[in-house]
N, C-alpha and C. Protein backbone atom coordinates (compact mmCIF):
# COMPACT_ATOMS: atom_id res chain seq x y z
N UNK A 1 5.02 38.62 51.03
CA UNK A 1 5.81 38.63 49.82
C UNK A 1 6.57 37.31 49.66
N UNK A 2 7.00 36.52 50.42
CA UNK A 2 7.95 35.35 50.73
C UNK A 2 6.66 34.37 49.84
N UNK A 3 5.73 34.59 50.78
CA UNK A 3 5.27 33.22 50.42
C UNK A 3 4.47 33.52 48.82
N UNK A 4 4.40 34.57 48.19
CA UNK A 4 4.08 34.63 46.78
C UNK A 4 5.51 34.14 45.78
N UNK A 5 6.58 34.26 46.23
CA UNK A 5 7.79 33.83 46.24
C UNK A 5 8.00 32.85 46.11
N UNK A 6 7.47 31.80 46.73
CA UNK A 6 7.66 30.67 47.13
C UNK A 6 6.39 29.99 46.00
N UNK A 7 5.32 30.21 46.15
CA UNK A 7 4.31 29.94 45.20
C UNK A 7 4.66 30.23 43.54
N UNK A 8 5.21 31.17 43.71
CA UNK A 8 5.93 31.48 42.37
C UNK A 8 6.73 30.06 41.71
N UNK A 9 7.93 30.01 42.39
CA UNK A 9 9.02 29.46 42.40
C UNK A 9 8.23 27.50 42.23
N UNK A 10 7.83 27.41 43.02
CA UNK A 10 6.81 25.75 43.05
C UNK A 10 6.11 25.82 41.57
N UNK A 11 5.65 27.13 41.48
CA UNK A 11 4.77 26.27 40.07
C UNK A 11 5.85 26.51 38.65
N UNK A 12 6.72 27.00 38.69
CA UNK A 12 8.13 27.24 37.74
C UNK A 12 8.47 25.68 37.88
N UNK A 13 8.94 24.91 39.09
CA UNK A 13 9.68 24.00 39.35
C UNK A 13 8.47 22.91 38.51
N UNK A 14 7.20 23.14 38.84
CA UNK A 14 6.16 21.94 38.75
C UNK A 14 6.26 21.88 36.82
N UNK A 15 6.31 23.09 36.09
CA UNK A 15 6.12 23.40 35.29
C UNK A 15 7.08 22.76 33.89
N UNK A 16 8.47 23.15 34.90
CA UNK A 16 9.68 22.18 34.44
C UNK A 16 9.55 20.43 34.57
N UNK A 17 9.38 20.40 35.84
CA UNK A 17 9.25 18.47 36.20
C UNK A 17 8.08 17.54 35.53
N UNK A 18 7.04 18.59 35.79
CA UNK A 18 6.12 17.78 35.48
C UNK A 18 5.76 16.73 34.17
N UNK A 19 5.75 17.09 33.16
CA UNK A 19 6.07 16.50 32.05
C UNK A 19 6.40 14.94 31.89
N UNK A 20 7.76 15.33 32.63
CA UNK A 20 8.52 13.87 32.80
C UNK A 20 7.64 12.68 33.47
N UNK A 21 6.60 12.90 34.31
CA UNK A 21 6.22 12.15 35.35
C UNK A 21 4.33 11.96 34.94
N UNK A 22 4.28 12.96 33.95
CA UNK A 22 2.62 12.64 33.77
C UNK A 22 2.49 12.67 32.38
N UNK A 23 1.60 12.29 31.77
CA UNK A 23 0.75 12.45 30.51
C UNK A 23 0.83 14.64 29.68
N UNK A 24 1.83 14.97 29.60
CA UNK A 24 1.90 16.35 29.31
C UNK A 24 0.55 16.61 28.41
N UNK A 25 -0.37 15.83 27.78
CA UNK A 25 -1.57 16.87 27.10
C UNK A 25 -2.66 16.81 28.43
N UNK A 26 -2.35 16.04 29.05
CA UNK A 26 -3.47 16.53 30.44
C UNK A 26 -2.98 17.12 31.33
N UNK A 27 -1.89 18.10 31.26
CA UNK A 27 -1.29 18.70 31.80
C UNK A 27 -1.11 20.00 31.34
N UNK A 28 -1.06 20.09 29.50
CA UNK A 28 -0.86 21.61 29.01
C UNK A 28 -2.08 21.08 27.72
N UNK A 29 -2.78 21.99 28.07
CA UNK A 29 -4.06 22.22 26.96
C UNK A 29 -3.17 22.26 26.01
N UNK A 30 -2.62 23.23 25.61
CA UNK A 30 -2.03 24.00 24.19
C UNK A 30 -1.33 23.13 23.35
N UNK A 31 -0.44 22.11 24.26
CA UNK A 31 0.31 21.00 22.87
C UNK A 31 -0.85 20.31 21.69
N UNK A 32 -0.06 21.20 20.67
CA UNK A 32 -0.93 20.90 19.27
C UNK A 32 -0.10 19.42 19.36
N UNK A 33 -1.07 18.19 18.35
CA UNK A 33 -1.04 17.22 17.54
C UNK A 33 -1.21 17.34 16.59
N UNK A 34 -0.92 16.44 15.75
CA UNK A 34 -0.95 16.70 14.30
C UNK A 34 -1.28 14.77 13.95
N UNK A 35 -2.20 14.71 12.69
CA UNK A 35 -2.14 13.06 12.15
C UNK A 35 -2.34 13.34 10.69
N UNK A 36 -1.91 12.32 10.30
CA UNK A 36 -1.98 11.97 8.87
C UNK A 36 -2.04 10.57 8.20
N UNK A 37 -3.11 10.94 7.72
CA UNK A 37 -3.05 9.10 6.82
C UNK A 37 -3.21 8.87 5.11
N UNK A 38 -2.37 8.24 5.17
CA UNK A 38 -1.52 8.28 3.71
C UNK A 38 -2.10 6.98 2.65
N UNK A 39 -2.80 7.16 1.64
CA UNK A 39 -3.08 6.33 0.72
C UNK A 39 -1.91 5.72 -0.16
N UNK A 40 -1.35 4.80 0.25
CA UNK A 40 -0.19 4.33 -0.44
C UNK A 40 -0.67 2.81 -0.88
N UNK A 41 -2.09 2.78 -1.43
CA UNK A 41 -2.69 1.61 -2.45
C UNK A 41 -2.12 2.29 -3.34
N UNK A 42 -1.90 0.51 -4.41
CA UNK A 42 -0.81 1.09 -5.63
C UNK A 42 -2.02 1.15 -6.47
N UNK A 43 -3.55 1.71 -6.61
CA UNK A 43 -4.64 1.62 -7.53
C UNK A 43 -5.95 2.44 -6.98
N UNK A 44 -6.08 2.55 -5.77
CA UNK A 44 -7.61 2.77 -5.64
C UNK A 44 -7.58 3.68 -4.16
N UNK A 45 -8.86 4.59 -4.86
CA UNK A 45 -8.97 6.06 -3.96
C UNK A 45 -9.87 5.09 -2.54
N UNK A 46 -9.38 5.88 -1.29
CA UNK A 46 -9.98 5.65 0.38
C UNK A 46 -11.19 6.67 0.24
N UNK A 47 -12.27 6.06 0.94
CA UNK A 47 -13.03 6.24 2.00
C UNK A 47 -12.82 6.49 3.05
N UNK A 48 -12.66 7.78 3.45
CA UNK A 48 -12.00 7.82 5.01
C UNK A 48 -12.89 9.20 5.85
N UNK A 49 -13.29 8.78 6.79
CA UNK A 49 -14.04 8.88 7.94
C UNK A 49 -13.49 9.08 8.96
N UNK A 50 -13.00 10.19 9.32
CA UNK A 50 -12.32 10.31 10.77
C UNK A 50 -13.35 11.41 11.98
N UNK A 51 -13.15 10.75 13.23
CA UNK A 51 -13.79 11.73 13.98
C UNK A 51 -13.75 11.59 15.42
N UNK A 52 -14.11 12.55 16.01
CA UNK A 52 -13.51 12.89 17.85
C UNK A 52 -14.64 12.67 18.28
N UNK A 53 -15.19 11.35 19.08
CA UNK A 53 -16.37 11.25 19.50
C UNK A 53 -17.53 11.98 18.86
N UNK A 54 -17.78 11.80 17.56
CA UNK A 54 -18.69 12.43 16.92
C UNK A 54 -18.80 14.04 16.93
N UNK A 55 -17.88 14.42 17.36
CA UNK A 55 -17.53 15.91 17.17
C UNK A 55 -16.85 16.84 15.84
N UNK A 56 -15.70 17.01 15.97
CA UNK A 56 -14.52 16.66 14.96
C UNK A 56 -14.89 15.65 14.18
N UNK A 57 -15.05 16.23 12.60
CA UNK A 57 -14.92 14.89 11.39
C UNK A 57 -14.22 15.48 10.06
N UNK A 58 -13.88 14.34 9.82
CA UNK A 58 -12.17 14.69 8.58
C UNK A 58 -13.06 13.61 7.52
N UNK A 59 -13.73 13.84 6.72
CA UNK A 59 -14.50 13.52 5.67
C UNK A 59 -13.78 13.31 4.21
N UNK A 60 -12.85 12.65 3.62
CA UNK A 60 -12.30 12.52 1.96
C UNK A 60 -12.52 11.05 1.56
N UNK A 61 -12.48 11.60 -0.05
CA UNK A 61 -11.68 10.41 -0.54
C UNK A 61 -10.72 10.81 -0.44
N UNK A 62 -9.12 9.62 -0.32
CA UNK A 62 -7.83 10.05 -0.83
C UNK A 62 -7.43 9.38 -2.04
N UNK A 63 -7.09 9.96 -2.55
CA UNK A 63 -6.28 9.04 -4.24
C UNK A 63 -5.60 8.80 -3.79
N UNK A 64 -4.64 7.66 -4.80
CA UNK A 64 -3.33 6.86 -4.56
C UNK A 64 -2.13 8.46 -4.22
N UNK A 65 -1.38 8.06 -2.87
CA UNK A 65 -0.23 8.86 -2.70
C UNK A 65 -0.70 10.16 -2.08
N UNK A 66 -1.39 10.34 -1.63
CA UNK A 66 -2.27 11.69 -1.13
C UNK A 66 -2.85 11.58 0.30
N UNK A 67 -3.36 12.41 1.19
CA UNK A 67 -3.03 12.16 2.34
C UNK A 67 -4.40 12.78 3.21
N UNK A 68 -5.05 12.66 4.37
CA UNK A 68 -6.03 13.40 5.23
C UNK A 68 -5.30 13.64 6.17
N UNK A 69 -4.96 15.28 6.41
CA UNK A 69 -4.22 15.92 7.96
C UNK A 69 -5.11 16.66 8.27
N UNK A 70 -4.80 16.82 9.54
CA UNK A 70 -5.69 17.43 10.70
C UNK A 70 -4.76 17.68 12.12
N UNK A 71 -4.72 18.69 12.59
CA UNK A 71 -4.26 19.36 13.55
C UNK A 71 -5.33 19.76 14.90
N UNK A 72 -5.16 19.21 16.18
CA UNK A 72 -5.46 19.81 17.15
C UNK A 72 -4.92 20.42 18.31
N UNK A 73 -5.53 20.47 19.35
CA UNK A 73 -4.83 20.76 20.79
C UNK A 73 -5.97 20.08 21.90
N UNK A 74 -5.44 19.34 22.63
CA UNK A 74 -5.95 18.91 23.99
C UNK A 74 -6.53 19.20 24.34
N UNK A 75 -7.30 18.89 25.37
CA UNK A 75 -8.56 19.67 25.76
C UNK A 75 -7.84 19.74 27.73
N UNK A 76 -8.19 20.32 28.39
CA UNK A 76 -7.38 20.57 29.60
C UNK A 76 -8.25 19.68 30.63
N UNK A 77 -7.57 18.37 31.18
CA UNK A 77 -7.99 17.22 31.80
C UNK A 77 -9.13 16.65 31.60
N UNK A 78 -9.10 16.45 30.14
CA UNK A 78 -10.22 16.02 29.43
C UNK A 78 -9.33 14.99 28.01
N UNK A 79 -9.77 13.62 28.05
CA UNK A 79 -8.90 13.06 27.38
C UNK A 79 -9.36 13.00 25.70
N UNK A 80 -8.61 13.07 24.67
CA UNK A 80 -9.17 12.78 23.32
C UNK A 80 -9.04 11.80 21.94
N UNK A 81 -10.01 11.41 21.49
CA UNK A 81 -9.07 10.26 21.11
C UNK A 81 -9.74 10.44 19.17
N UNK A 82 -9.23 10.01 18.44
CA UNK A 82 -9.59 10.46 17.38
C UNK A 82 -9.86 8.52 16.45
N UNK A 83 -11.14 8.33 15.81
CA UNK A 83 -11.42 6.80 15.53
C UNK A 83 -11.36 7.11 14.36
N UNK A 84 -10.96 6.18 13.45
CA UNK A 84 -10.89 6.24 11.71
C UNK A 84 -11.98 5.32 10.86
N UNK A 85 -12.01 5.17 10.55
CA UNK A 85 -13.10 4.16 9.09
C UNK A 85 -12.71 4.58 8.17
N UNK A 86 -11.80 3.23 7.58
CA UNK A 86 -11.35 3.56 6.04
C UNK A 86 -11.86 2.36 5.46
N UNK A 87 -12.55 2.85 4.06
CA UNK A 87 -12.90 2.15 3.11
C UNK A 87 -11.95 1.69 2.02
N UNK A 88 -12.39 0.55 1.13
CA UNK A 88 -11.31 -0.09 0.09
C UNK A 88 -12.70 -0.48 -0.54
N UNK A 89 -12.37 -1.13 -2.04
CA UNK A 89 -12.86 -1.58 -2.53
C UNK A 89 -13.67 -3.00 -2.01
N UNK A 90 -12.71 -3.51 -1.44
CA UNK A 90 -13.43 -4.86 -1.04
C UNK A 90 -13.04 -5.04 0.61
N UNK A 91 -12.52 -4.01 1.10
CA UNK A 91 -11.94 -3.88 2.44
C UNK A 91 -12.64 -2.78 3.51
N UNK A 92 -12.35 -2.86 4.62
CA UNK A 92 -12.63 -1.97 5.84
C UNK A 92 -11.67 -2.43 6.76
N UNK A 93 -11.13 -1.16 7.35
CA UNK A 93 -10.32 -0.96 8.52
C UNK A 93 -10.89 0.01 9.71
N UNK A 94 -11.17 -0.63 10.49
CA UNK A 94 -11.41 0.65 11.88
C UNK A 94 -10.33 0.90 12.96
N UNK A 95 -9.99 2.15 12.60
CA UNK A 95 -9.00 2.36 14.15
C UNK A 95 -8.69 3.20 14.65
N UNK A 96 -7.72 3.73 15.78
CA UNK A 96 -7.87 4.98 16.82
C UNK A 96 -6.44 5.20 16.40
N UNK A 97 -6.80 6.57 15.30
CA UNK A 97 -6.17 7.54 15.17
C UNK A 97 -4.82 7.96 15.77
N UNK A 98 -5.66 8.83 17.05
CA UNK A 98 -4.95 9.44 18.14
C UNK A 98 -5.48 9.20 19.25
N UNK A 99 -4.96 8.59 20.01
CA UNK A 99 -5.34 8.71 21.46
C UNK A 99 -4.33 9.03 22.85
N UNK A 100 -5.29 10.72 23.36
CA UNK A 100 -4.59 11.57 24.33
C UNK A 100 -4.27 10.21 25.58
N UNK A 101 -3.36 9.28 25.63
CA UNK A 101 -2.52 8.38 26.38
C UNK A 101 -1.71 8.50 26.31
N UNK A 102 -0.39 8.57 27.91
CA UNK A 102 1.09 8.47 27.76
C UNK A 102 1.04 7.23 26.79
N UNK A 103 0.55 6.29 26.93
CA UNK A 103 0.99 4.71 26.10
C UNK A 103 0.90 4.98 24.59
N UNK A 104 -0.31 5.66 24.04
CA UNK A 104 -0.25 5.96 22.79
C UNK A 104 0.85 6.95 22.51
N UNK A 105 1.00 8.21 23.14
CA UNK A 105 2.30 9.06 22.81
C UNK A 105 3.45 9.19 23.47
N UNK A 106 3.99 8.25 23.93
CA UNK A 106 5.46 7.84 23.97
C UNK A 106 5.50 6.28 23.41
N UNK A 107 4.86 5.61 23.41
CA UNK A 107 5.06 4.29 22.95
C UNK A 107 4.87 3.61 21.47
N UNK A 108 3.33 4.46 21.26
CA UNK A 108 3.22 3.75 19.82
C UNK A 108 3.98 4.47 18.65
N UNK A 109 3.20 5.87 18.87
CA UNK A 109 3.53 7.08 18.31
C UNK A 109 5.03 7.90 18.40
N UNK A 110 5.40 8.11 19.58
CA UNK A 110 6.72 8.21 20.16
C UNK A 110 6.48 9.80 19.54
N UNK A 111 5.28 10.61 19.39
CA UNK A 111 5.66 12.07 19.33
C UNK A 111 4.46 12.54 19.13
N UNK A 112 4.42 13.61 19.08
CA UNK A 112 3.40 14.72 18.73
C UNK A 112 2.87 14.76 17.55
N UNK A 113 3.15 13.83 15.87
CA UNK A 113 3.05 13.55 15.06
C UNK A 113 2.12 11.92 14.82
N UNK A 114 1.47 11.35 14.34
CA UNK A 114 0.77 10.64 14.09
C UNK A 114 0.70 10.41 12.58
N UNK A 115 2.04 9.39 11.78
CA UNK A 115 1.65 9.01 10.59
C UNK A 115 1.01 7.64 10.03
N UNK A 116 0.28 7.38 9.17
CA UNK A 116 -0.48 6.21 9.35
C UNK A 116 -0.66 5.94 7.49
N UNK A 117 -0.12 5.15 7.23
CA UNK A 117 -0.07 4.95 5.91
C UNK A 117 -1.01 2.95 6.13
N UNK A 118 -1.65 3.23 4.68
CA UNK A 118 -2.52 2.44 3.91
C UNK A 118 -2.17 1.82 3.02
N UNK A 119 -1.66 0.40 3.12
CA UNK A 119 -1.47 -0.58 1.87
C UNK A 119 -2.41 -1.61 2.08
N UNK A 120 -1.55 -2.58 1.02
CA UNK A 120 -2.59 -3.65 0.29
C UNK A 120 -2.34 -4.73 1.72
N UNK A 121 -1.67 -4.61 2.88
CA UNK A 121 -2.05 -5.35 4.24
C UNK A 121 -2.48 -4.60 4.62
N UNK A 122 -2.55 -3.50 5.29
CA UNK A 122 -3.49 -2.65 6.22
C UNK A 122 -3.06 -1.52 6.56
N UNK A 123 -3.41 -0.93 8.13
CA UNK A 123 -2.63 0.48 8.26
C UNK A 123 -1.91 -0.01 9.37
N UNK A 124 -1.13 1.05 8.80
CA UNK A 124 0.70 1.37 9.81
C UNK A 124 0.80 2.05 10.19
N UNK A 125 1.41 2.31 11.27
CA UNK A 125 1.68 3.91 11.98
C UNK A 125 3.40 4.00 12.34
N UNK A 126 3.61 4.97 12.10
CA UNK A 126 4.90 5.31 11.94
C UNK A 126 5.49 5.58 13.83
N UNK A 127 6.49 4.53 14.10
CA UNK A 127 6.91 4.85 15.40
C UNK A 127 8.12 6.27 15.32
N UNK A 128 7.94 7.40 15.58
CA UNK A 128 8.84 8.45 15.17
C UNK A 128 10.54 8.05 16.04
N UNK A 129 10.24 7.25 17.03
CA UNK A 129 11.53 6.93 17.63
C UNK A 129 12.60 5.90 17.00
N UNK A 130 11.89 5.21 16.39
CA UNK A 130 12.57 4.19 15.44
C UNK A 130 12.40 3.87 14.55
N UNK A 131 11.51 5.01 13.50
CA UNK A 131 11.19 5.46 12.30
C UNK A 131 10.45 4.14 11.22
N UNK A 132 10.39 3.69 11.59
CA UNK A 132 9.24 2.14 11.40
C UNK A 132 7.90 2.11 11.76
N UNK A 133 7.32 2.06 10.45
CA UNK A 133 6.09 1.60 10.51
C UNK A 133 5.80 0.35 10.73
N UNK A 134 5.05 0.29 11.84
CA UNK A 134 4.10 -0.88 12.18
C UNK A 134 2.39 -0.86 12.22
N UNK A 135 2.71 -2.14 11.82
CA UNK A 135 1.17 -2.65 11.21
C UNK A 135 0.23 -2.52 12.31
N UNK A 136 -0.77 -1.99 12.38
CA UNK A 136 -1.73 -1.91 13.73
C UNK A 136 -2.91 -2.55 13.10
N UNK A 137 -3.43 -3.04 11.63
CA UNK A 137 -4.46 -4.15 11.58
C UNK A 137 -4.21 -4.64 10.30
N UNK A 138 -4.70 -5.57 9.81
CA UNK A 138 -5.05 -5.64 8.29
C UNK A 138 -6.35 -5.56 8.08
N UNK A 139 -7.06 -5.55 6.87
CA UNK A 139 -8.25 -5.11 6.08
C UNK A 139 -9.16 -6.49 6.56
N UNK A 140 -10.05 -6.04 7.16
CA UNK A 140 -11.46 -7.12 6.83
C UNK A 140 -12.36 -6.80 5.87
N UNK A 141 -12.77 -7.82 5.82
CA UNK A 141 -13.83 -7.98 4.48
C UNK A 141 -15.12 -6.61 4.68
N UNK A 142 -15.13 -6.16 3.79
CA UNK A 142 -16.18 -5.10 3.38
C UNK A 142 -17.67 -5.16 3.81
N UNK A 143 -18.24 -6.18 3.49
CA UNK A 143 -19.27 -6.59 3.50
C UNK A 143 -20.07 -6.84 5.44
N UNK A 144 -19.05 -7.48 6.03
CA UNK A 144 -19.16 -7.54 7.40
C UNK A 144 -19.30 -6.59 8.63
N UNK A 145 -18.66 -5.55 8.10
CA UNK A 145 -18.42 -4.27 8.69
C UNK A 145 -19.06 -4.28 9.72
N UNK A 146 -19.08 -3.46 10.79
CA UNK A 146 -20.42 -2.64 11.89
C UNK A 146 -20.04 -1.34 10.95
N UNK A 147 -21.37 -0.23 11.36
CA UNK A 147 -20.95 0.57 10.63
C UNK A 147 -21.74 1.57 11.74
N UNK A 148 -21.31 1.36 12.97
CA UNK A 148 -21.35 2.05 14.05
C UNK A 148 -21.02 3.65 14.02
N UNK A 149 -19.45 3.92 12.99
CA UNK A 149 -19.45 5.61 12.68
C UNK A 149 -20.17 5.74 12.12
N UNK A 150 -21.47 5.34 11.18
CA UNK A 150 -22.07 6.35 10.88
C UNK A 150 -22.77 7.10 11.54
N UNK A 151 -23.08 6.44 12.59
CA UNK A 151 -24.56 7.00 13.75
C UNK A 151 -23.56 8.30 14.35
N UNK A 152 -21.84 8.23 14.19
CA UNK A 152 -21.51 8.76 15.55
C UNK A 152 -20.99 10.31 14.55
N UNK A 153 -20.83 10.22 12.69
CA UNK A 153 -20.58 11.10 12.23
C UNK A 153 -21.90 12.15 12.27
């Protein structure tokens, strides 16, 4: 009985600490994420292509001011990362969404939320700790593209 006691009590303690010291979505399957990316061109509807290693795909146009969300949960010591392709008229942007990293979610992201807004420089992602969007690319030319997601949608 002691030592079910004791086993008890260790994984309560691990359950509490742990968090602090590791990557918590490779630690608890269940923490939902959430992303969103926001068309804030002052004229012209996105092309947007999102997807989880060719698994998961988030398929719109967005009009000006309108948005693509999507909600998941972790996969249990299995890492996930979510890649974007957004189209413009004369532009393309490729980039990683979400990615299941302490560095991406305490650092870039700073939460469980993922906002990512689209202007006439590029996309931003919203740091939730210091409520500032920063620029993570600007738009390359259209024409140049790889167009590597398509093979992977």
């Amino acid at each position: 009985m002691r030592i079910l006691y004791q086993s008890i009590s260790c994984l309560i303690l691990a359950m509490v600490f742990a968090p602090s010291f590791v990557n918590c979505s490779t630690w608890w399957p269940w923490t939902t994420y959430h992303v969103a990316v926001t068309n804030w061109m002052p004229s012209e509807t996105l092309e947007t292509y999102c997807y989880y290693y060719g698994h998961d795909k988030h398929v719109r146009n967005i009009p000006v001011h309108e948005n693509l969300t999507w909600s998941f949960k972790t996969q249990f010591f299995s890492g996930v990362a979510y890649i974007c392709d957004i189209y413009r008229s004369n532009g393309y942007i490729n980039f990683i969404a979400f990615e299941d990293t302490t560095y991406f979610i305490d650092k870039r992201s700073a939460g469980r939320h993922c906002f990512w807004n689209a202007t006439n420089e590029g996309i931003a992602l919203k740091n939730l700790k210091t409520g500032e969007y920063v620029l993570d690319q600007t738009w390359g030319p259209r024409g140049k593209m790889k167009k590597t997601s398509k093979h992977l949608i």
